[in-house]
Protein backbone atom coordinates (compact mmCIF):
# COMPACT_ATOMS: atom_id res chain seq x y z
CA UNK A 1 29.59 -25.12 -36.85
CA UNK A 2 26.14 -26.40 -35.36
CA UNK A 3 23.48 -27.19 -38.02
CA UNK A 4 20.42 -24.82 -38.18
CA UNK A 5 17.76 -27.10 -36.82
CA UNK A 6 19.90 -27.59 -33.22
CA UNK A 7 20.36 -23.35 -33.26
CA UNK A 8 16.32 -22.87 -34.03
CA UNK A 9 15.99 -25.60 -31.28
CA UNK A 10 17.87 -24.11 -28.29
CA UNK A 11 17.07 -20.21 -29.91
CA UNK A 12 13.23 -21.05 -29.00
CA UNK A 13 14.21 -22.81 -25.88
CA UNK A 14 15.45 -19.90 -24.60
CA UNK A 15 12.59 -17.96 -25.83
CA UNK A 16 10.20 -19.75 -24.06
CA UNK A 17 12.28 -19.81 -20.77
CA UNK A 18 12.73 -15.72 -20.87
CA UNK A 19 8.82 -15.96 -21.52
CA UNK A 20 8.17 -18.27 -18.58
CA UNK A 21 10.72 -16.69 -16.21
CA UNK A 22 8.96 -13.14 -17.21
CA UNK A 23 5.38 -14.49 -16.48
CA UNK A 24 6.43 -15.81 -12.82
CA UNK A 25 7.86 -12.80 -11.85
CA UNK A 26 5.12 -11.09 -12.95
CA UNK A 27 2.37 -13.02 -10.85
CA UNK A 28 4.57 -12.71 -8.34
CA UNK A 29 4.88 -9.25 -8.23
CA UNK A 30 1.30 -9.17 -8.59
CA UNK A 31 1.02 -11.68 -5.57
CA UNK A 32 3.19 -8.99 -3.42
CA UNK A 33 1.26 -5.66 -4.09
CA UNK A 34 -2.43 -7.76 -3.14
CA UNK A 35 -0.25 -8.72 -0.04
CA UNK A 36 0.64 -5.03 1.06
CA UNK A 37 -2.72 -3.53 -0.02
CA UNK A 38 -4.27 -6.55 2.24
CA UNK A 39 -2.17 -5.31 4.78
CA UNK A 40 -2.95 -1.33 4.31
CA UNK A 41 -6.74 -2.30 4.51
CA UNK A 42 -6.47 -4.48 7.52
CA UNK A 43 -4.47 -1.39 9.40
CA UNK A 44 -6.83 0.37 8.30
CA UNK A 45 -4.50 3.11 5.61
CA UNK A 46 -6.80 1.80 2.51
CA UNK A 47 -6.02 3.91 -0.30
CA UNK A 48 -9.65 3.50 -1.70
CA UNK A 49 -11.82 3.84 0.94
CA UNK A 50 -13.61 7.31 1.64
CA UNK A 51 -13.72 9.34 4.80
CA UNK A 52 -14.46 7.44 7.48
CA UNK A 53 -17.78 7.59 8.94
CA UNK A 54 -18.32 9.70 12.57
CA UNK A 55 -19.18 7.32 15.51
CA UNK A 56 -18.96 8.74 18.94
CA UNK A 57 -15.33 7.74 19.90
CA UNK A 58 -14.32 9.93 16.78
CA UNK A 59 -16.44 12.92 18.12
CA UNK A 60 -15.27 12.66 21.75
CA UNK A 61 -11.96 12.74 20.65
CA UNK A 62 -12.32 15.75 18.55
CA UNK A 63 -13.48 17.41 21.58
CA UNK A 64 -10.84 16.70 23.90
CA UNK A 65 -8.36 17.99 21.02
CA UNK A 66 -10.60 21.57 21.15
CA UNK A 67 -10.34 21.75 24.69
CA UNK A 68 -6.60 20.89 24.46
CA UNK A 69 -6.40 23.57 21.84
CA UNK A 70 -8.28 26.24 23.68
CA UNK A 71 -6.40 25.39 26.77
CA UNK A 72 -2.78 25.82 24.74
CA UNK A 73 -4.22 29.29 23.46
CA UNK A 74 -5.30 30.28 26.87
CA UNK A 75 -1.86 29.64 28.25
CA UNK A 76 -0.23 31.53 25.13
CA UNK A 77 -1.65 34.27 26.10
CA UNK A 78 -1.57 34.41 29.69
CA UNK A 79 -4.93 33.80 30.78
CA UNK A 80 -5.06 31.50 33.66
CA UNK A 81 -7.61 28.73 33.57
């Protein structure tokens, strides 16, 4: 049987290699999800941001979806535009 000093010995080297192993996954975990949330930002699907503020492109488009609409209602119901 091994003496008690060589067991402490290799029992805390493999404590600290669990530990170290543990802490690098860890960052790089952490590494990955600043990776995607870079990525949602710069495609612009940020998860913390607010509603988006109006600019003109935003309101045009609205309108042409209205007029879409209206026109899709029209022909529901059989009015001819």
């Amino acid at each position: 049987m091994q003496d008690p000093f060589t067991l402490m010995t290799l029992a805390a080297t493999s404590l600290a290699a669990v530990t170290i192993l543990a802490i690098s996954a860890l960052k790089g975990w952490n590494g990955w999800l600043d990776y995607k949330r870079a990525e949602l930002a710069r495609r612009g699907g940020g998860f913390d941001e607010g509603p988006a503020p109006s600019s003109a492109g935003a309101r045009i488009e609205i309108a042409d979806l209205k007029e879409r609409i209206r026109k899709l209602e029209a022909i529901a119901a059989g009015v001819d535009i």
